[in-house]
Protein backbone atom coordinates (compact mmCIF):
# COMPACT_ATOMS: atom_id res chain seq x y z
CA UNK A 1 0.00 0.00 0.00
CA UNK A 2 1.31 3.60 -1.22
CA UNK A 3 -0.25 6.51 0.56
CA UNK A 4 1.16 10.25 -0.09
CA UNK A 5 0.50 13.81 1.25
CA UNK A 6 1.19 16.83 0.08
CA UNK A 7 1.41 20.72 1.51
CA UNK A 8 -0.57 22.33 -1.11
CA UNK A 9 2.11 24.41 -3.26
CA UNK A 10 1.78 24.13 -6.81
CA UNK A 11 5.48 23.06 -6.78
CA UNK A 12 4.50 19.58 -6.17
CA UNK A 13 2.35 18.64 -9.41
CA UNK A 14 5.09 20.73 -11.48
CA UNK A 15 7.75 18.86 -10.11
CA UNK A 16 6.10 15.61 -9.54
CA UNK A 17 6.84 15.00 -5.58
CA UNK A 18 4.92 14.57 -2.10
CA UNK A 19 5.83 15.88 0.98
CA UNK A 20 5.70 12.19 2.45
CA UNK A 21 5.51 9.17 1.05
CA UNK A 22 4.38 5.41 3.40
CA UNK A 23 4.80 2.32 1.74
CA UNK A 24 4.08 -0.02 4.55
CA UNK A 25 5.64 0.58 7.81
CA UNK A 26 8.07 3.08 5.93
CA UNK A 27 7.86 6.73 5.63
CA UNK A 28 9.81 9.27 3.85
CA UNK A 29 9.79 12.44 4.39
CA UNK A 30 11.09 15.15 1.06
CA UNK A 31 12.88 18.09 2.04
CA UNK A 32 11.54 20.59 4.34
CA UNK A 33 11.79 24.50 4.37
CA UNK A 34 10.70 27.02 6.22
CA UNK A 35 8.48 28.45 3.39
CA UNK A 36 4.81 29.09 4.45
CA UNK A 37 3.45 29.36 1.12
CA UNK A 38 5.15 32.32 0.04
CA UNK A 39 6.42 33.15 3.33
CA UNK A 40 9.58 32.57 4.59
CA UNK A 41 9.20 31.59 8.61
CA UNK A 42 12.71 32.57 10.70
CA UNK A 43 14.06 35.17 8.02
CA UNK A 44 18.13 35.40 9.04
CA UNK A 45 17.39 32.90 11.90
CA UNK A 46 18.39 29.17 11.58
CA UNK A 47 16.80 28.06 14.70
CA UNK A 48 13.47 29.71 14.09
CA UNK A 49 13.44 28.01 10.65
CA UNK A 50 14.53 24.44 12.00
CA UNK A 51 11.82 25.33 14.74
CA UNK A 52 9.09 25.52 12.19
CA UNK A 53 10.31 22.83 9.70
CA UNK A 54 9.84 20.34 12.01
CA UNK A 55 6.44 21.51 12.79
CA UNK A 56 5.88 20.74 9.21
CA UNK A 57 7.72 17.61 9.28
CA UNK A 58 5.68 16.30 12.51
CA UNK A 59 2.25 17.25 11.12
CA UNK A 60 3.26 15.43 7.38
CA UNK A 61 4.34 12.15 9.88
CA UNK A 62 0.86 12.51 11.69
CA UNK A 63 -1.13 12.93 7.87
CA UNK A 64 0.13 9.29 7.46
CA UNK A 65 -0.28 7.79 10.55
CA UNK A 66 3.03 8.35 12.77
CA UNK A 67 4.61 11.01 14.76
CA UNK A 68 8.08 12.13 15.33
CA UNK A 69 8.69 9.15 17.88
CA UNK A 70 8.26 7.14 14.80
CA UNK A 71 11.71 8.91 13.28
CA UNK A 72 14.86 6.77 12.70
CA UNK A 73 17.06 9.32 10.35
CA UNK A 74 17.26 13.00 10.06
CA UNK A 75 19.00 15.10 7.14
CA UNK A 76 20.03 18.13 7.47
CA UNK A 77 21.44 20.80 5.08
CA UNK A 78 22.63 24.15 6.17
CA UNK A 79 23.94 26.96 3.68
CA UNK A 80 26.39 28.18 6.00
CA UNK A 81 27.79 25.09 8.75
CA UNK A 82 28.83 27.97 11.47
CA UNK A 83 25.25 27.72 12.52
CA UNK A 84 25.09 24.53 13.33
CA UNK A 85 24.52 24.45 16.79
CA UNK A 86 21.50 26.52 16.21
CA UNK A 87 20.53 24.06 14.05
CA UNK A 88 21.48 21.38 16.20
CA UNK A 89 19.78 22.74 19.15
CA UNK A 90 16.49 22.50 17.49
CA UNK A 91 16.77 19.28 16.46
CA UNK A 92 17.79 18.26 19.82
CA UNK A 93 14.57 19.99 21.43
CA UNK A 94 12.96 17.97 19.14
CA UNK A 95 14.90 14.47 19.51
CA UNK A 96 16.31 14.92 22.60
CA UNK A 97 14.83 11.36 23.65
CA UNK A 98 13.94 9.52 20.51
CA UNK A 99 18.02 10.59 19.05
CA UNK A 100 17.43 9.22 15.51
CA UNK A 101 20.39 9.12 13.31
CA UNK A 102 21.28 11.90 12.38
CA UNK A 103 23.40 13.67 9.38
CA UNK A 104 24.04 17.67 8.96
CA UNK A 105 26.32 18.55 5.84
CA UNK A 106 26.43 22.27 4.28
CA UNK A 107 25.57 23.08 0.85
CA UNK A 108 26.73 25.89 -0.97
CA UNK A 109 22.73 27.15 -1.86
CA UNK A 110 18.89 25.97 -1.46
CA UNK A 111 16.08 26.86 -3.90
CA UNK A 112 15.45 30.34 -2.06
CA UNK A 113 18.82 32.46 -1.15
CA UNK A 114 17.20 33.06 2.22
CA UNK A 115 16.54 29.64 3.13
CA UNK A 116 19.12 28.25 5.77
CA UNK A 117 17.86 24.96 6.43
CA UNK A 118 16.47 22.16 4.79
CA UNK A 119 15.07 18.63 6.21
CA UNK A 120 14.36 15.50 5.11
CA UNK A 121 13.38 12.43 7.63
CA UNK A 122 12.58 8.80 7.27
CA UNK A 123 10.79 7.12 9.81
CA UNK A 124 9.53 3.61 10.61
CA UNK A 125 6.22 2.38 12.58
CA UNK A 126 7.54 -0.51 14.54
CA UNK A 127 3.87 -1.18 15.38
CA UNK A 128 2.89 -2.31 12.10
């Protein structure tokens, strides 16, 4: 069984993509940004935007039946690799318990020049 869900932007039928795909007890989560539509959530802050992509990350993992318990990797990619501990101490108020594996590399640009962060997750229901 194949279930998807999407955020909404017209980004994902022109590229072809979901936010999340489940296959079974397996979940994949595309990368996440701190855009709100048009709006860019955490302008200059890296924390702020971690902050809210996980938001969108959790609620994606909840459209398809898990939560962020449910997490076994993270991803992350930061434009500029001196902020990762901001970075890092988002994901930590976030994973502090459940400490998934986790990757953070820096990459020299994201789709928007103001975007700082960007998240992808995989995550498997053990209860299935």
């Amino acid at each position: 069984m194949r279930q998807k869900t999407g955020s909404g932007t017209s980004w994902e039928k022109t590229v072809g993509y979901s936010r999340a795909v489940r296959v079974g007890n397996v979940i994949e989560v595309a990368g996440t940004t701190a855009m709100d539509g048009d709006q860019l959530i955490g302008q200059d802050d890296a924390y702020a935007q971690t902050k809210f992509i996980f938001e969108k990350i959790e609620q994606a993992l909840k459209d398809l039946g898990a939560s962020l318990e449910d997490v076994v990797r993270t991803r992350m990619y930061v434009t500029n690799i001196e902020e990762w501990e901001e970075v890092g101490r988002a994901h930590g108020a976030v994973f502090k318990n459940i400490q998934p594996a986790a990757t953070m590399v820096e990459v020299s640009r994201l789709i928007n020049p103001n975007l700082k962060v960007e998240i992808e997750v995989s995550a498997i229901l053990v209860s299935e």
